[in-house]
C-alpha atoms as a PDB file:
ATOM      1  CA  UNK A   1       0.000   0.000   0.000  1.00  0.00           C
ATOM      2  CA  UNK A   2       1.004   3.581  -0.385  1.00  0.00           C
ATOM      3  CA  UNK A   3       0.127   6.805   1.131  1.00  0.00           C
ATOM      4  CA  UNK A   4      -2.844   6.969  -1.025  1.00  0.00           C
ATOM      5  CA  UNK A   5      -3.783   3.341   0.221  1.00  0.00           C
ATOM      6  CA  UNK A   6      -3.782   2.132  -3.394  1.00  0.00           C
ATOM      7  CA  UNK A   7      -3.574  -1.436  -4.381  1.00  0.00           C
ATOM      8  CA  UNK A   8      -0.389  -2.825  -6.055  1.00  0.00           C
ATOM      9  CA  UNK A   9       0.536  -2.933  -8.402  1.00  0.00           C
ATOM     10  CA  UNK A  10      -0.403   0.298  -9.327  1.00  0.00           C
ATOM     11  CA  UNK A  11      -0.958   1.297 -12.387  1.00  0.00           C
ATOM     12  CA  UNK A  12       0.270   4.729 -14.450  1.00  0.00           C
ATOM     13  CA  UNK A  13      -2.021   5.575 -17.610  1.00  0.00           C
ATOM     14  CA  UNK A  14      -0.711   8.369 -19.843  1.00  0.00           C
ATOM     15  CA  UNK A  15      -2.877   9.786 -22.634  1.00  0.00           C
ATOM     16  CA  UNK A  16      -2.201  11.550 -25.411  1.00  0.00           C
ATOM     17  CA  UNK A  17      -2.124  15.635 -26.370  1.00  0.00           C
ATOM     18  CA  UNK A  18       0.694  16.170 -28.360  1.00  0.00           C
ATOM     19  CA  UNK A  19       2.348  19.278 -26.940  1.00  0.00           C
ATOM     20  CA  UNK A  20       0.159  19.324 -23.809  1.00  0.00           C
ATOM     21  CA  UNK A  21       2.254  16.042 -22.494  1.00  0.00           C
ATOM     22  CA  UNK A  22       4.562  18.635 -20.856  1.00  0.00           C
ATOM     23  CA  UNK A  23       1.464  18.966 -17.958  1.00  0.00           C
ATOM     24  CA  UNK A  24       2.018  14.836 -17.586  1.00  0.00           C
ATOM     25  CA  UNK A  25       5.376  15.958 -16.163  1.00  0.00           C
ATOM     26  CA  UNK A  26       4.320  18.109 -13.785  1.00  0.00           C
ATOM     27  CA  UNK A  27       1.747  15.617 -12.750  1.00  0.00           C
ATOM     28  CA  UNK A  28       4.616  13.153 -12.559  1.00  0.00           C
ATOM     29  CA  UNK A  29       6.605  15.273 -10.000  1.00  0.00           C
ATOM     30  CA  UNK A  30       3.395  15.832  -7.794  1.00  0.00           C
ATOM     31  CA  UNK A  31       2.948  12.117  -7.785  1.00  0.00           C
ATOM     32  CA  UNK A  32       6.525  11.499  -7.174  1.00  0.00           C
ATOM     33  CA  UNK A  33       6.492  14.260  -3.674  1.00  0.00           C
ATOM     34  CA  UNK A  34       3.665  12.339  -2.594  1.00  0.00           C
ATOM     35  CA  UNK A  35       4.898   8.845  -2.344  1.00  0.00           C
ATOM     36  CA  UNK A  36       3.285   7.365  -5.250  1.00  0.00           C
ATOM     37  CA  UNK A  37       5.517   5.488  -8.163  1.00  0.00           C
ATOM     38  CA  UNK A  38       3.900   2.735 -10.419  1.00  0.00           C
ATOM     39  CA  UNK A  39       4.848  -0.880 -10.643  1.00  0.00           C
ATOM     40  CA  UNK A  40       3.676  -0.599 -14.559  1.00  0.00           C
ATOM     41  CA  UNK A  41       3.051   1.623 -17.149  1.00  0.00           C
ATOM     42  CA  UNK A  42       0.962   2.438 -20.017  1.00  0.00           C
ATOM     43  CA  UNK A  43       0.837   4.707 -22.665  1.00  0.00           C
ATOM     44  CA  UNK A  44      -0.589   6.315 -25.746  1.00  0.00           C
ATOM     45  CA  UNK A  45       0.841   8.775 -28.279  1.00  0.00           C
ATOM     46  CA  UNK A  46       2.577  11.090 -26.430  1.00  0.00           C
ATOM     47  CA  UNK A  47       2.209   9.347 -23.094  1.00  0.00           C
ATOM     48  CA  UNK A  48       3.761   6.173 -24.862  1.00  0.00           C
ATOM     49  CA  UNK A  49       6.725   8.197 -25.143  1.00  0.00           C
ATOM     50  CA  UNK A  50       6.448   9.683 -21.052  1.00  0.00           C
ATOM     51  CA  UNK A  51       5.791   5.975 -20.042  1.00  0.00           C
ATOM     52  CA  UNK A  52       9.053   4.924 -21.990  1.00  0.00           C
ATOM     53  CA  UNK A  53      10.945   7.414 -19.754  1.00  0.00           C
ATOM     54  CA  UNK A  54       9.365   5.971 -16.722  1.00  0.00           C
ATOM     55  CA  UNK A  55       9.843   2.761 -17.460  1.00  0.00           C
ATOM     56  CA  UNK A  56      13.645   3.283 -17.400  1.00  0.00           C
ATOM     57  CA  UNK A  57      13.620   3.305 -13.789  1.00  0.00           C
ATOM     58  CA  UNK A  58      15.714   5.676 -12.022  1.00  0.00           C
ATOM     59  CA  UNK A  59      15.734   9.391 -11.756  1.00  0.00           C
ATOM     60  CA  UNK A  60      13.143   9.172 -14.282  1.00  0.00           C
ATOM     61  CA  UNK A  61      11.119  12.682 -13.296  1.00  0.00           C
ATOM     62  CA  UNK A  62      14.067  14.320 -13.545  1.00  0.00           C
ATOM     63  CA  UNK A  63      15.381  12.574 -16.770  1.00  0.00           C
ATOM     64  CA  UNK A  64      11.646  14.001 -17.809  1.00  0.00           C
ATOM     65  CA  UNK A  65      11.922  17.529 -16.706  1.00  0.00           C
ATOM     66  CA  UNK A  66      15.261  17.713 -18.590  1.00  0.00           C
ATOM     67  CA  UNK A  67      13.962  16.266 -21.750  1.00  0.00           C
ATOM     68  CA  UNK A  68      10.919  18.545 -22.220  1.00  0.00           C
ATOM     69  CA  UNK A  69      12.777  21.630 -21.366  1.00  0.00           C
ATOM     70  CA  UNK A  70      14.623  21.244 -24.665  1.00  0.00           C
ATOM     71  CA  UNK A  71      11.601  20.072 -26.972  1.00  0.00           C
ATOM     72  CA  UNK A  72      10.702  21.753 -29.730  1.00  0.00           C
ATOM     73  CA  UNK A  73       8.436  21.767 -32.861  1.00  0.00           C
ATOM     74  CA  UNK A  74      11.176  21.869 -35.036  1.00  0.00           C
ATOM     75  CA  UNK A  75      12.298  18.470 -33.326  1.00  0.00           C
ATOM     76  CA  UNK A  76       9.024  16.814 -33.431  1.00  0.00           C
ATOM     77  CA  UNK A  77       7.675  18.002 -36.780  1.00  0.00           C
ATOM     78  CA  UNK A  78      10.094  19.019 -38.963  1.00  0.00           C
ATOM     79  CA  UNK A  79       9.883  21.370 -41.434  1.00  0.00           C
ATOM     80  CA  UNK A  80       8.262  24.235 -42.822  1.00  0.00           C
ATOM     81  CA  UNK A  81       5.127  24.810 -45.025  1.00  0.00           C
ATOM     82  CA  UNK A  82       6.917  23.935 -48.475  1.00  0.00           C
ATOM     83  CA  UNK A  83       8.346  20.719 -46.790  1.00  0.00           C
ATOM     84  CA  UNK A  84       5.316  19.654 -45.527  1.00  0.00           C
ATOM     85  CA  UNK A  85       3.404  20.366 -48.961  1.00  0.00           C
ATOM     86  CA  UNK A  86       6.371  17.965 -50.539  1.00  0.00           C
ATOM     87  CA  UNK A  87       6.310  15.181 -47.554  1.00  0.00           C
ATOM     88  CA  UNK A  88       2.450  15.290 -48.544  1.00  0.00           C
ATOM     89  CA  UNK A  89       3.174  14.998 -52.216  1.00  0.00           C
ATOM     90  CA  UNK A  90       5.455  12.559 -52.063  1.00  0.00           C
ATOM     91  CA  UNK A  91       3.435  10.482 -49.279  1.00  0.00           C
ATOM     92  CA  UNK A  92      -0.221  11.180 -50.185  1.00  0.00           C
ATOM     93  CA  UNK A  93      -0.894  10.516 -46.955  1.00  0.00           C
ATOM     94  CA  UNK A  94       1.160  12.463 -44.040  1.00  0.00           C
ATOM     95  CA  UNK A  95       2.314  16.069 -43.836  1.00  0.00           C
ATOM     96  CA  UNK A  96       5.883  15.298 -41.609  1.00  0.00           C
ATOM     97  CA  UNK A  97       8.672  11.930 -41.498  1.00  0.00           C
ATOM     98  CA  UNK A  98       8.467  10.129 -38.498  1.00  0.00           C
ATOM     99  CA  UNK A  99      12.729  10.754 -38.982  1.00  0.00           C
ATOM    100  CA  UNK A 100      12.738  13.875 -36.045  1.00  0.00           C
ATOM    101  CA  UNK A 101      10.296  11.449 -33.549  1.00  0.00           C
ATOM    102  CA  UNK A 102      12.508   8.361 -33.846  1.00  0.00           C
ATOM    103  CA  UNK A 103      15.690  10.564 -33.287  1.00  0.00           C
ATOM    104  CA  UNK A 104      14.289  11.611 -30.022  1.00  0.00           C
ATOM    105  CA  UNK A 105      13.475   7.908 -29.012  1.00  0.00           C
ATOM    106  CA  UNK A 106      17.015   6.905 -29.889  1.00  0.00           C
ATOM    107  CA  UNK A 107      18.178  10.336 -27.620  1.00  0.00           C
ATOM    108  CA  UNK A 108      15.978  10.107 -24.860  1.00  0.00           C
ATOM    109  CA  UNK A 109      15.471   6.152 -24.340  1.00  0.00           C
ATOM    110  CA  UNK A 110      18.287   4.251 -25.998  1.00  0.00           C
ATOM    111  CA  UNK A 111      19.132   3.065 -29.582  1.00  0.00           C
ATOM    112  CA  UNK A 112      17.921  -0.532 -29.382  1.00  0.00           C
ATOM    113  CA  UNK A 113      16.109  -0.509 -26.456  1.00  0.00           C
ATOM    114  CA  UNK A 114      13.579  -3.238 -26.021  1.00  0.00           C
ATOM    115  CA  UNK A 115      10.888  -3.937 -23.838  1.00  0.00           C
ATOM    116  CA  UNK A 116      12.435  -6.472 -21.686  1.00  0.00           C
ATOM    117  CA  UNK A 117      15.541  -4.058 -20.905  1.00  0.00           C
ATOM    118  CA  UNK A 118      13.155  -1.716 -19.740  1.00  0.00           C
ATOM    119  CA  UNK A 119      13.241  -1.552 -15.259  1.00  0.00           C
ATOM    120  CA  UNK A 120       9.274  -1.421 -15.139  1.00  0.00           C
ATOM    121  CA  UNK A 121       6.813  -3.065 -17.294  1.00  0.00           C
ATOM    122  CA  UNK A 122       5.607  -1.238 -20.086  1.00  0.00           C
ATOM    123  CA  UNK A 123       2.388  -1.623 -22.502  1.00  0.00           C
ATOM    124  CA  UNK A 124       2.423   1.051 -25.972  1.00  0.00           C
ATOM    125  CA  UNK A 125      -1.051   0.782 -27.372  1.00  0.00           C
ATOM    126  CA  UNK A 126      -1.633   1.303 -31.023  1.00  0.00           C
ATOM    127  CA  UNK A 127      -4.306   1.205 -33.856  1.00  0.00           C
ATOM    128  CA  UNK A 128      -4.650  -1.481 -35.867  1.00  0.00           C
ATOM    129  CA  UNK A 129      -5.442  -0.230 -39.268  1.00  0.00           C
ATOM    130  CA  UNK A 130      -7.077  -3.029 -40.326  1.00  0.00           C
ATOM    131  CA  UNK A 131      -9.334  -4.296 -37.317  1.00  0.00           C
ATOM    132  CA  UNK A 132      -9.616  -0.456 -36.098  1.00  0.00           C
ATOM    133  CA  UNK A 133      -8.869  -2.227 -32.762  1.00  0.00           C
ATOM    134  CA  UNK A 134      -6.239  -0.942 -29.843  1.00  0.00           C
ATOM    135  CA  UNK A 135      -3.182  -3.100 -29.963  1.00  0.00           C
ATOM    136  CA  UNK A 136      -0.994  -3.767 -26.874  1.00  0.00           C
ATOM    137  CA  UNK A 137       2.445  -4.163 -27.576  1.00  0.00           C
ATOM    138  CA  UNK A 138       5.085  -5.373 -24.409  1.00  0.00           C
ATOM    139  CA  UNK A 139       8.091  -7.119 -26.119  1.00  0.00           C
ATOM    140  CA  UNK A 140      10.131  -6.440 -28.822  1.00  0.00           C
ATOM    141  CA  UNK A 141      12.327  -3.031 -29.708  1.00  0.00           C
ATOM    142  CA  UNK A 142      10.449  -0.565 -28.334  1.00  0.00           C
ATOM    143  CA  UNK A 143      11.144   1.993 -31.425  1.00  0.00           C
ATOM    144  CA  UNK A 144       8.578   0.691 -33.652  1.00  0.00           C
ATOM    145  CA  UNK A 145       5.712   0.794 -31.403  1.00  0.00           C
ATOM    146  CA  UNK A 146       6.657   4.334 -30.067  1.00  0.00           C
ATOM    147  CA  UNK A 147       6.259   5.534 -33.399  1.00  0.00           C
ATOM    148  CA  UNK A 148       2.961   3.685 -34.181  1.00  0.00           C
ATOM    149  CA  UNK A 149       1.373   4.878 -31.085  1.00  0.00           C
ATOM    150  CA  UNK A 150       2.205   8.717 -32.154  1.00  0.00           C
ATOM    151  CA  UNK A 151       1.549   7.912 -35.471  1.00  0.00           C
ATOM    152  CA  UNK A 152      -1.414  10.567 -35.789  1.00  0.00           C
ATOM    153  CA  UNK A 153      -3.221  10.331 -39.243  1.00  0.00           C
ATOM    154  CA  UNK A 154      -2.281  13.002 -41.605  1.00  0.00           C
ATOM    155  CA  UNK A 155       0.454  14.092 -39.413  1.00  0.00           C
ATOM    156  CA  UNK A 156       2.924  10.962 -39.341  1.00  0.00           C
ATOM    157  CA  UNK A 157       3.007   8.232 -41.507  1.00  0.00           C
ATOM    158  CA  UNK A 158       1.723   4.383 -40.719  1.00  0.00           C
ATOM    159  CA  UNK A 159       4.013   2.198 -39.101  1.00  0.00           C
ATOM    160  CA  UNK A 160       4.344  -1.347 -40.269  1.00  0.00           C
ATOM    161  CA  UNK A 161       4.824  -3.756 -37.106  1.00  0.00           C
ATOM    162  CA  UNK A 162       5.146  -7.370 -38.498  1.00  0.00           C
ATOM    163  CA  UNK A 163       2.200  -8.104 -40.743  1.00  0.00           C
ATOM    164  CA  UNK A 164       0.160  -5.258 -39.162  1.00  0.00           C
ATOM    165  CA  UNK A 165      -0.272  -2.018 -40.375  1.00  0.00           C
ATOM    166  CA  UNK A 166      -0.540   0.738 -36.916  1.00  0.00           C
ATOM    167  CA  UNK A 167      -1.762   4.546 -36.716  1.00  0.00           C
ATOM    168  CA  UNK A 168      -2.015   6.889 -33.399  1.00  0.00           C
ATOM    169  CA  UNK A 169      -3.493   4.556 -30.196  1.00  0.00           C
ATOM    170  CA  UNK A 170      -5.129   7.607 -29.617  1.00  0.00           C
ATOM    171  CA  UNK A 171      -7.890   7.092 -32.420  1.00  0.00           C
ATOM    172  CA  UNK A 172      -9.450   3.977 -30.373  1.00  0.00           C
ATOM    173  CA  UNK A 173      -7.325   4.015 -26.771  1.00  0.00           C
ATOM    174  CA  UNK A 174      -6.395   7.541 -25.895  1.00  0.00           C
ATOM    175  CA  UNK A 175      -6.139   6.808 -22.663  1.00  0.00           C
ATOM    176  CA  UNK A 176      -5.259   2.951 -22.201  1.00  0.00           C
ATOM    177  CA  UNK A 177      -7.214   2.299 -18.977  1.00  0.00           C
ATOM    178  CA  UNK A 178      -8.345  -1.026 -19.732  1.00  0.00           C
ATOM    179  CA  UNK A 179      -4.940  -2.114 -21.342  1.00  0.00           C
ATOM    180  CA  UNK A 180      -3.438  -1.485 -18.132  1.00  0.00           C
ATOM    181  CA  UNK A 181      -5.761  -3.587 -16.125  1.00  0.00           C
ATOM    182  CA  UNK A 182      -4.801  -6.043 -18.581  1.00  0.00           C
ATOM    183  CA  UNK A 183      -1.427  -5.919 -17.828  1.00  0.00           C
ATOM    184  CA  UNK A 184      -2.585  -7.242 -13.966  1.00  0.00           C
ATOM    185  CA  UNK A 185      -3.052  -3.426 -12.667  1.00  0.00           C
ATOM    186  CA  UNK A 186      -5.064  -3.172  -9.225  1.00  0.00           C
ATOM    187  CA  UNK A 187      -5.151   0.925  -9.311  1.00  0.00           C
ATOM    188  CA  UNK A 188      -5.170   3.261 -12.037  1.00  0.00           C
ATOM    189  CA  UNK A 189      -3.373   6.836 -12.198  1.00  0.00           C
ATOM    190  CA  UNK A 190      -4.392   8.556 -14.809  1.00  0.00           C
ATOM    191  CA  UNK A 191      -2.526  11.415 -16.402  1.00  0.00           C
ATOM    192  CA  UNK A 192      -4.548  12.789 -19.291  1.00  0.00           C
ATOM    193  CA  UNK A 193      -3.023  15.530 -20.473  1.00  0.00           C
ATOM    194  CA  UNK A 194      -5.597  16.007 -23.515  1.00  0.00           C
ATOM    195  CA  UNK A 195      -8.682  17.326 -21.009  1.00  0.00           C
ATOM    196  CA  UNK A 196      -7.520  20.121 -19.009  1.00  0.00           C
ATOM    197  CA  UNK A 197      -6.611  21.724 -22.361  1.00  0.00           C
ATOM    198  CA  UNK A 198      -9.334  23.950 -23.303  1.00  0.00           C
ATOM    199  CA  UNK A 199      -9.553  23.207 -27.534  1.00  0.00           C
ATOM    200  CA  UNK A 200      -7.337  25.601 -29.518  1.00  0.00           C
ATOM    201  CA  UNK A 201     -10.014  27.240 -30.864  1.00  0.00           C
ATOM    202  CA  UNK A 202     -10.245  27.244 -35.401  1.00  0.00           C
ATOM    203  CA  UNK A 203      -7.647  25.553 -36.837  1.00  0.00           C
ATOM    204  CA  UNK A 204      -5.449  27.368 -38.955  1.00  0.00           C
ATOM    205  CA  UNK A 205      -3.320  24.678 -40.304  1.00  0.00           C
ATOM    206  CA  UNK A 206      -4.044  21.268 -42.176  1.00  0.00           C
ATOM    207  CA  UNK A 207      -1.882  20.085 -39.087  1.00  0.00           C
ATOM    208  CA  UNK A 208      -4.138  21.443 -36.869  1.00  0.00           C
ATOM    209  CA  UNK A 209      -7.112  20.405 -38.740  1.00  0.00           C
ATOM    210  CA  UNK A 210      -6.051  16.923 -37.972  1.00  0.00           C
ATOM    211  CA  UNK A 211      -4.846  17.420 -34.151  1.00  0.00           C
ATOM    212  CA  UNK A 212      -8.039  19.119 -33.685  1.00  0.00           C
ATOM    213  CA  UNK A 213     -10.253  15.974 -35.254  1.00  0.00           C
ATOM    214  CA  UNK A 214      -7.909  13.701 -33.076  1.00  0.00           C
ATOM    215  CA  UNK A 215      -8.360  15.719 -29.577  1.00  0.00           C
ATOM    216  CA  UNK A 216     -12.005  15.887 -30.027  1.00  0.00           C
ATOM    217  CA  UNK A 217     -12.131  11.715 -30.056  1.00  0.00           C
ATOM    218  CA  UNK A 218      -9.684  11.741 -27.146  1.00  0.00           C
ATOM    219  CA  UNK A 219     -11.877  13.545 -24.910  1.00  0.00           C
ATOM    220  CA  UNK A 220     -15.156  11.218 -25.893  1.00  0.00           C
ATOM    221  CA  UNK A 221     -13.193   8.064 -24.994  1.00  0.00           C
ATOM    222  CA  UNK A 222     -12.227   9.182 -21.422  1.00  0.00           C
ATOM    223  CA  UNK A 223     -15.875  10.164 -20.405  1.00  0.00           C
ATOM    224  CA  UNK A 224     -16.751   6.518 -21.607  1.00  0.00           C
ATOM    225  CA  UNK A 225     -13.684   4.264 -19.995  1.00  0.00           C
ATOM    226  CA  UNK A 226     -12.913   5.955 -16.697  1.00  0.00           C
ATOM    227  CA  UNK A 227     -16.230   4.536 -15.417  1.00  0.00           C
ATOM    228  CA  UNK A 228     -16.272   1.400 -16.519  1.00  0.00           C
ATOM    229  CA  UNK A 229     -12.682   1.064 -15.165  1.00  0.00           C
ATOM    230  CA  UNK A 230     -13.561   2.325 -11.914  1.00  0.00           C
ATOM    231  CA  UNK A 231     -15.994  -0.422 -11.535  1.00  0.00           C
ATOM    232  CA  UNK A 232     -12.968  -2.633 -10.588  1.00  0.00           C
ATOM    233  CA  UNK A 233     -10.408  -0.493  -9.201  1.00  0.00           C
ATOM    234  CA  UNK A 234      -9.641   2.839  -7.581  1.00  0.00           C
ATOM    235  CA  UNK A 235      -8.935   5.151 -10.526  1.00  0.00           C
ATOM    236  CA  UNK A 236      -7.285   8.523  -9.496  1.00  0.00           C
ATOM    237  CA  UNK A 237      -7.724  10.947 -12.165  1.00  0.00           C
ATOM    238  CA  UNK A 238      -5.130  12.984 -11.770  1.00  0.00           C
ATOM    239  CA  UNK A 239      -6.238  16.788 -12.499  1.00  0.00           C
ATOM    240  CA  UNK A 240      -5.181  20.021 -15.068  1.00  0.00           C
ATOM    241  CA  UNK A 241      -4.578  23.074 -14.132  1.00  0.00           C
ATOM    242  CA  UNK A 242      -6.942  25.916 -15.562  1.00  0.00           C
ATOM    243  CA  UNK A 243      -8.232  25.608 -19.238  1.00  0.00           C
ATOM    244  CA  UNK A 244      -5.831  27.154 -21.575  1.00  0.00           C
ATOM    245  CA  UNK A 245      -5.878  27.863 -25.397  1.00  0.00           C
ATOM    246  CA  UNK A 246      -2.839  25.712 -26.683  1.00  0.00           C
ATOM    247  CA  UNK A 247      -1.994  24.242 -29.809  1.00  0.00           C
ATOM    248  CA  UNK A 248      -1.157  20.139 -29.495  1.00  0.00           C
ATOM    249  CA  UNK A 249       1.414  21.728 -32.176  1.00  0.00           C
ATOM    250  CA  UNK A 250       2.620  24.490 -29.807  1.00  0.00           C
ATOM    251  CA  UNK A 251       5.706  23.720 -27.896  1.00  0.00           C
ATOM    252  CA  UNK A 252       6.233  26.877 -26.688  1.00  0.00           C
ATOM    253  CA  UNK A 253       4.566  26.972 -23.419  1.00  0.00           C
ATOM    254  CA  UNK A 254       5.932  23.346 -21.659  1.00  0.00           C
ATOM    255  CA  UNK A 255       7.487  25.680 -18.418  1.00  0.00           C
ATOM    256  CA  UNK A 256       4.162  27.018 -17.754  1.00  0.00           C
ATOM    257  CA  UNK A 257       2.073  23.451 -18.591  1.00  0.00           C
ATOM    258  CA  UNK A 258       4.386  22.064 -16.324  1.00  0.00           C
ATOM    259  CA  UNK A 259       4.626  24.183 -13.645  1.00  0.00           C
ATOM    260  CA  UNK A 260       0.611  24.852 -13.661  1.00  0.00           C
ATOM    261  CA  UNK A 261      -0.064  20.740 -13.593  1.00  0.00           C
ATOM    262  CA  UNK A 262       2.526  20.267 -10.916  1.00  0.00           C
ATOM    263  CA  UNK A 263       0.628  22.521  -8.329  1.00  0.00           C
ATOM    264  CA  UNK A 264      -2.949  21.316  -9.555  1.00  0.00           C
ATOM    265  CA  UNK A 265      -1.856  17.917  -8.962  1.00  0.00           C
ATOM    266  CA  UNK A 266      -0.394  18.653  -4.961  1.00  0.00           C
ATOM    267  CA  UNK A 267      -2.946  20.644  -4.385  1.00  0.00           C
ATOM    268  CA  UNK A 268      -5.573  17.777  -5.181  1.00  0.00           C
ATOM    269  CA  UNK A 269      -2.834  14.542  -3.629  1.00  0.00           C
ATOM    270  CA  UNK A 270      -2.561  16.556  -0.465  1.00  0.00           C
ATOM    271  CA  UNK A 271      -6.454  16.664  -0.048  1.00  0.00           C
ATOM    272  CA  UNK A 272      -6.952  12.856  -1.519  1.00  0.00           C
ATOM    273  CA  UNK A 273      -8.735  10.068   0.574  1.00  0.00           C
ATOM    274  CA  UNK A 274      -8.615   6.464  -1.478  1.00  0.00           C
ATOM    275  CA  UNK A 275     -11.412   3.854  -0.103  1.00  0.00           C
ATOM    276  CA  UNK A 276     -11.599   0.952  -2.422  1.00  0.00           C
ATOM    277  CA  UNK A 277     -12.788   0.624  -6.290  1.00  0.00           C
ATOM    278  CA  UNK A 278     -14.751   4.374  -7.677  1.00  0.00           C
ATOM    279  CA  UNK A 279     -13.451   7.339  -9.732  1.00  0.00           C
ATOM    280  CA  UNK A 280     -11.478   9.607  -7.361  1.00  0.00           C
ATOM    281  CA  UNK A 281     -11.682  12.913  -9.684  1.00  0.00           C
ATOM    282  CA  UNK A 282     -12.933  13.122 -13.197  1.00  0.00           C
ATOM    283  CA  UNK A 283     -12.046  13.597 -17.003  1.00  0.00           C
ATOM    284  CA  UNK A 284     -12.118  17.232 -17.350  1.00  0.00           C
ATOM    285  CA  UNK A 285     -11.431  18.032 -13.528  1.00  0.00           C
ATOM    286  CA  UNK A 286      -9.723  21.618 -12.869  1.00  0.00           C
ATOM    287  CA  UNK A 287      -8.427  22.498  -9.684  1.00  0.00           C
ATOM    288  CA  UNK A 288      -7.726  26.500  -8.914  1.00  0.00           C
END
């Protein structure tokens, strides 16, 4: 048991939000301060990449703060208008490479890296293309899967994973809650970083066209799964600071996500009573 009196193992669900995965971090570092650490992981999109992180084991908040401090657009989605028009062109299908999201997997987590070198146990859901079902993936290199679970339609290409075709978990799983009870979790923490967001408002690029389309079915699926997993377990749903107008695109304002999640989230621990299986918060939950 921890402080929060929460079943082991206990189990950290990261969603996806594109830029807004900076507030995860904060989130991470309130969780950290208050005595709770997961036995496994789980994660989608952005959060597959997070969960990667934590699943190295060690000074892994840190190792996170560090990371997102230096992000960029430039590093996730390379290239101006004219390149994006040619990637398009060229692809018919995606505006950026996946080239600038593998580079930070082999920075940040390890050229090689599999699954089973990993210190905690780690699940990276993905979309089938051709069922239009979430796929789990534990074993293997962890590189391909990364990329298929941030692999948002329109944005990055398709990733081929043995005779499978995968997109963006996001699209069916946006916030893996039932893939980590499947992976033997007896408490949830969920960090979704897509709801305290408020939507960017019109889109002004084809980029944000599709990130807009995406963030809309994110929200939908956490309304619908939180419940249902809540049934079983004690879900904390770890909560956003106050609503703000970002771009999923925007990586300009990760010191100010992070620093506004990390004193939601101890504000909301410090106050936090656990008594067996319900929702403890709520998708969409803002603390002032």
């Amino acid at each position: 048991m921890t402080a929060l009196n929460l079943p082991q193992p206990i189990g950290f669900v990261l969603g996806g939000g594109g830029s807004l995965g900076a507030m995860q971090v904060g989130m991470l570092r309130a969780l950290t301060e208050a005595g709770v650490a997961p036995d496994l992981v789980v994660g989608t999109s952005v959060g597959s990449l997070n969960a990667a992180v934590l699943a190295l084991g060690g000074e892994s908040s840190g190792r996170l703060d560090r990371i997102w401090s230096r992000m960029t657009r430039h590093e996730a989605f390379p290239g101006g208008v004219l390149s994006q028009v040619r990637t398009l062109r060229h692809s018919k299908t995606n505006l950026f490479p996946n080239t600038g999201l593998a580079a930070i997997v082999d920075e940040h987590i390890g050229e090689g890296v599999r699954f089973e070198d990993l210190a905690l146990p780690l699940g990276v859901v993905a979309t089938d293309v051709d069922t239009a079902e979430p796929l789990l993936i534990r074993s293997g290199p962890v590189l391909a899967p990364l990329l298929a679970s941030c692999a948002i339609p329109g944005i990055y290409p398709p990733v081929p994973f043995g005779e499978r075709m995968l997109y963006d978990g996001g699209l069916v799983a946006n916030v893996p809650m039932r893939q980590a009870l499947a992976m033997g979790a007896k408490s949830l923490v969920v960090l979704d970083c897509a709801f305290p967001g408020k939507m960017p408002g019109t889109p002004q690029t084809f980029a944000e066209v599709m990130m807009f389309t995406a963030m809309i079915s994110m929200r939908n699926q956490a309304v619908l799964e939180a419940p249902i997993a809540a049934a079983e377990v004690p879900v904390v749903y770890v909560p956003g600071p106050k609503p703000v107008r970002v771009s999923p695109l925007d990586f300009s304002h990760t010191a100010a996500l992070t620093a506004e999640a990390y004193d939601a989230a101890k504000t909301y621990l410090g106050e936090l009573s656990v008594d067996g299986p319900g929702l403890y918060g709520a998708p969409g939950l803002v603390v002032d």
